[in-house]
C-alpha atoms as a PDB file:
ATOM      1  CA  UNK A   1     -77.221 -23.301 -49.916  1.00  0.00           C
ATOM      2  CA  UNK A   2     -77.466 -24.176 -46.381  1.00  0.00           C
ATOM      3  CA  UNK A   3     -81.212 -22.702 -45.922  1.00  0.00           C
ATOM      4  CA  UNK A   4     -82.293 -24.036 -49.112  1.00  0.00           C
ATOM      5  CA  UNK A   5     -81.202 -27.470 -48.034  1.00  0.00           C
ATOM      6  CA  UNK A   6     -83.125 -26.907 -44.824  1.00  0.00           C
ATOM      7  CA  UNK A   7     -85.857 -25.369 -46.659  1.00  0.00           C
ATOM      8  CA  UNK A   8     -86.196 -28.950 -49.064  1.00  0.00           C
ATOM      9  CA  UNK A   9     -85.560 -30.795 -45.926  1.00  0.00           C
ATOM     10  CA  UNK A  10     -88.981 -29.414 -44.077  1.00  0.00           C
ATOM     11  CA  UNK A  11     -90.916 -29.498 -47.646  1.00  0.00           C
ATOM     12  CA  UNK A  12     -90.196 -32.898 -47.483  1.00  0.00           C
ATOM     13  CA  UNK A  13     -91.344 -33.498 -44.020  1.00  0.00           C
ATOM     14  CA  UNK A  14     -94.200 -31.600 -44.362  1.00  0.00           C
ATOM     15  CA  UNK A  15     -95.420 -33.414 -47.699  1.00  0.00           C
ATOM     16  CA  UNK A  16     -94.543 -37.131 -45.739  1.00  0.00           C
ATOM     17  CA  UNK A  17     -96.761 -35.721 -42.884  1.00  0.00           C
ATOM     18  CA  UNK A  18     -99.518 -35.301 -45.510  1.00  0.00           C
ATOM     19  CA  UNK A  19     -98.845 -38.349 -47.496  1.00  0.00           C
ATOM     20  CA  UNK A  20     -99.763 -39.871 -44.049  1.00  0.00           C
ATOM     21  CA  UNK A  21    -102.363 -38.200 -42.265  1.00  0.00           C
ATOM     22  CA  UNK A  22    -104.678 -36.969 -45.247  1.00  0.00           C
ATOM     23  CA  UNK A  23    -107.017 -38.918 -47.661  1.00  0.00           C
ATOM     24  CA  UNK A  24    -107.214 -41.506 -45.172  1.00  0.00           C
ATOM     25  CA  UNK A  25    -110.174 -42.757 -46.874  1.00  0.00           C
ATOM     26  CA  UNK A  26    -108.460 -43.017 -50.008  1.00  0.00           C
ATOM     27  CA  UNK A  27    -105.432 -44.758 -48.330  1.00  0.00           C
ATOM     28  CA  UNK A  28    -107.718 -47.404 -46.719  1.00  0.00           C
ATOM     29  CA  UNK A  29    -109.823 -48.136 -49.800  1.00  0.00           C
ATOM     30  CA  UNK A  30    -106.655 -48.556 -51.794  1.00  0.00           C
ATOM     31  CA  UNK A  31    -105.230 -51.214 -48.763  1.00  0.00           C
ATOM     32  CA  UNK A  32    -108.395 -53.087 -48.556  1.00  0.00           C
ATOM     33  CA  UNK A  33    -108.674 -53.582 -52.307  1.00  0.00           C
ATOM     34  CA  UNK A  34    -104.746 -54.710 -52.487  1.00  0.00           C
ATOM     35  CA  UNK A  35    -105.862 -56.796 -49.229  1.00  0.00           C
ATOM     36  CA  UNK A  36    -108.843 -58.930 -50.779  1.00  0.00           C
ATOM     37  CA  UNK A  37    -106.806 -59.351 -54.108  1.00  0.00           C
ATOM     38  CA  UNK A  38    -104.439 -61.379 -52.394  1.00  0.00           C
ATOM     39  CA  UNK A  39    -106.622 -63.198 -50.319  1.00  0.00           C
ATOM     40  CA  UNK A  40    -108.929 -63.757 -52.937  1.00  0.00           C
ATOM     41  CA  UNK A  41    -106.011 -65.832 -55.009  1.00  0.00           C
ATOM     42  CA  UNK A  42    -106.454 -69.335 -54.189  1.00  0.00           C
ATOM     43  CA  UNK A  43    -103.221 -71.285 -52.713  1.00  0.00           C
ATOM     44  CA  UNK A  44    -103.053 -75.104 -52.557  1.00  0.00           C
ATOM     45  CA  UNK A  45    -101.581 -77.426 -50.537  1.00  0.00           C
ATOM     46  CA  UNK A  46    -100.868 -80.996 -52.000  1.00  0.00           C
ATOM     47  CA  UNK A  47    -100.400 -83.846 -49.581  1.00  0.00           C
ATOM     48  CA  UNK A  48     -97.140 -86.211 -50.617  1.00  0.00           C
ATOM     49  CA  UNK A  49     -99.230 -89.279 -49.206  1.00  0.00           C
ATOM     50  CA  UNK A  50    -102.991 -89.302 -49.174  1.00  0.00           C
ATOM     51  CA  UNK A  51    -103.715 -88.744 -45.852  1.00  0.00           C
ATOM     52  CA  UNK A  52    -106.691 -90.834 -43.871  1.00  0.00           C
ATOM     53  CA  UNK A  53    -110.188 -88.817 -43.795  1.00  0.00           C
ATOM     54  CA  UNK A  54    -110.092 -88.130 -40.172  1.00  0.00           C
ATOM     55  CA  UNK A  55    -106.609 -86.371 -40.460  1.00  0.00           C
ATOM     56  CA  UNK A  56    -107.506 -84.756 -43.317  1.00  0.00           C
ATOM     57  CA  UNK A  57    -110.528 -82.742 -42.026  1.00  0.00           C
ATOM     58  CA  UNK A  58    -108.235 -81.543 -39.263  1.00  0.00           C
ATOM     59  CA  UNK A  59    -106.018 -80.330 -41.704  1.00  0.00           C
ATOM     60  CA  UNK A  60    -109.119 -78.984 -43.849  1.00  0.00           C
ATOM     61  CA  UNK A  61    -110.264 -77.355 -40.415  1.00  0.00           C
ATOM     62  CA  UNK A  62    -107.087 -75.771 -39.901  1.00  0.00           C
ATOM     63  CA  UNK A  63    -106.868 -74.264 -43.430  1.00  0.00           C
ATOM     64  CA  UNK A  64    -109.816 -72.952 -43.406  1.00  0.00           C
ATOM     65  CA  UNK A  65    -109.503 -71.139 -39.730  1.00  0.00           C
ATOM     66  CA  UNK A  66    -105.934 -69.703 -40.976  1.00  0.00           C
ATOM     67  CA  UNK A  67    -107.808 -68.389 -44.583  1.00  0.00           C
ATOM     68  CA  UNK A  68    -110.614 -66.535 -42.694  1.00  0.00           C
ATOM     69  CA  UNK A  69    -109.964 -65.918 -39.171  1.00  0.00           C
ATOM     70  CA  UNK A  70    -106.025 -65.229 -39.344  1.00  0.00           C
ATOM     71  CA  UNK A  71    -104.683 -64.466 -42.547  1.00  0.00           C
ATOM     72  CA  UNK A  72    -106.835 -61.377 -43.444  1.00  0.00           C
ATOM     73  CA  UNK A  73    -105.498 -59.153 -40.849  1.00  0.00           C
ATOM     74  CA  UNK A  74    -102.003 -59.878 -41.142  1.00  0.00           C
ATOM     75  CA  UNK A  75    -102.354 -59.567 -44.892  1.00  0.00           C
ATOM     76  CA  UNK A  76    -104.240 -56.056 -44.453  1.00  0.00           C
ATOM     77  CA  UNK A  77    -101.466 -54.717 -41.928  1.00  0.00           C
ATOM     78  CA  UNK A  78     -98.686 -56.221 -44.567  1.00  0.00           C
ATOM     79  CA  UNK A  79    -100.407 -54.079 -47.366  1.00  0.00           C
ATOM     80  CA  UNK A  80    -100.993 -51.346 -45.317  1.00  0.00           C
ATOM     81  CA  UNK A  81     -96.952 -51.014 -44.163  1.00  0.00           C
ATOM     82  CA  UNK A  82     -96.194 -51.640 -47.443  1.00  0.00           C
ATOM     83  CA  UNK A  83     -98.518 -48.812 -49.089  1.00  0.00           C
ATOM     84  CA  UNK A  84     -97.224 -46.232 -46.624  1.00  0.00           C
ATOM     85  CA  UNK A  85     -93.919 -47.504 -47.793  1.00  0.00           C
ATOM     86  CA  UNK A  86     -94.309 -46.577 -51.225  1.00  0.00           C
ATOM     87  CA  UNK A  87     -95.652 -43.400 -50.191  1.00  0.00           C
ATOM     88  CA  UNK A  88     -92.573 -42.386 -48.215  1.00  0.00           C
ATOM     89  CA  UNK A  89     -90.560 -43.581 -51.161  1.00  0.00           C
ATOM     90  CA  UNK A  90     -92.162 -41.306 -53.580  1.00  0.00           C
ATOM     91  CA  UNK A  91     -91.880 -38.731 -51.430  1.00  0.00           C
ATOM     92  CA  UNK A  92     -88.047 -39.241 -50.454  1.00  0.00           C
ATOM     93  CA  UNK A  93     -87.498 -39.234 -54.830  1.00  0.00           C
ATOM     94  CA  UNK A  94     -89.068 -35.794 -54.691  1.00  0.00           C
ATOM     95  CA  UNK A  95     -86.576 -34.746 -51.790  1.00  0.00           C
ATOM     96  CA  UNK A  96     -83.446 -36.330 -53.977  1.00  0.00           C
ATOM     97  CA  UNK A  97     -84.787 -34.809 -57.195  1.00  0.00           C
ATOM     98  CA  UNK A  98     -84.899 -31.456 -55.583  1.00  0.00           C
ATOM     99  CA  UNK A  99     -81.511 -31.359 -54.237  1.00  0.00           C
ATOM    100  CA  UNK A 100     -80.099 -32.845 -56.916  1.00  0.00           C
ATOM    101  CA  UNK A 101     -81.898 -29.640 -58.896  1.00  0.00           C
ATOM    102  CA  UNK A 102     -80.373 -27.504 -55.817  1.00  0.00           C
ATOM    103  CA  UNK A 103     -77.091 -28.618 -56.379  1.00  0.00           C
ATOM    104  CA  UNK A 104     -77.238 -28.427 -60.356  1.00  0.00           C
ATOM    105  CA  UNK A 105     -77.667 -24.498 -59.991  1.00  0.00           C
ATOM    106  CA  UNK A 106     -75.472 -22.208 -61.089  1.00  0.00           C
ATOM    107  CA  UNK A 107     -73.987 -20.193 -57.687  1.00  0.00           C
ATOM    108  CA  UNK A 108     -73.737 -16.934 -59.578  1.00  0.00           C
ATOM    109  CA  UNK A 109     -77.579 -17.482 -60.385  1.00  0.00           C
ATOM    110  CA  UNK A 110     -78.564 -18.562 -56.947  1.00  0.00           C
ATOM    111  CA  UNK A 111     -77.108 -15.045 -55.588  1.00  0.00           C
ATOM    112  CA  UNK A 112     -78.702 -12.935 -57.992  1.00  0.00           C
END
């Protein structure tokens, strides 16, 4: 039981390291398309008071610099943790489901 533990153990590891390191392509198309769907949802912020013009096209300017110069990479690197996430996740239920399989076995069956 003990080396098939070990044995799921390294499958796991081994499928996590490809989860990770292959169809990188696929992985970054799949970010970036996550990415612009969120930034491309439109969020609006409604002053209390009605501001006068001159503070309001600082505030305009600043909204617009955090939309296109800041926002988009943190978004991207949010997606992209979260993506890998998933992936690791799916991969940890495989682990679980085949221990749990492991375990189910009959002992008499796994000697013979």
């Amino acid at each position: 039981m003990h080396r098939k533990f070990k044995k799921l153990l390294h499958d796991y590891k081994v499928d996590l390291f490809h989860e990770e390191h292959d169809n990188a392509a696929e992985f970054a198309a799949k970010c970036s398309h996550i990415a612009e769907d969120v930034l491309n949802q439109k969020f609006n912020y409604h002053f209390h008071k009605l501001p006068d013009a001159n503070r309001a096209e600082i505030i305009n300017m600043i909204n617009n610099y955090t939309r296109e110069a800041i926002l988009p990479p943190v978004v991207e690197k949010i997606v992209e943790r979260q993506v890998a996430t998933e992936r690791r996740m799916k991969a940890l239920e495989n682990l679980i489901g085949n221990l749990l399989e492991a375990l189910s076995e009959d002992p008499a069956e796994a000697t013979s």
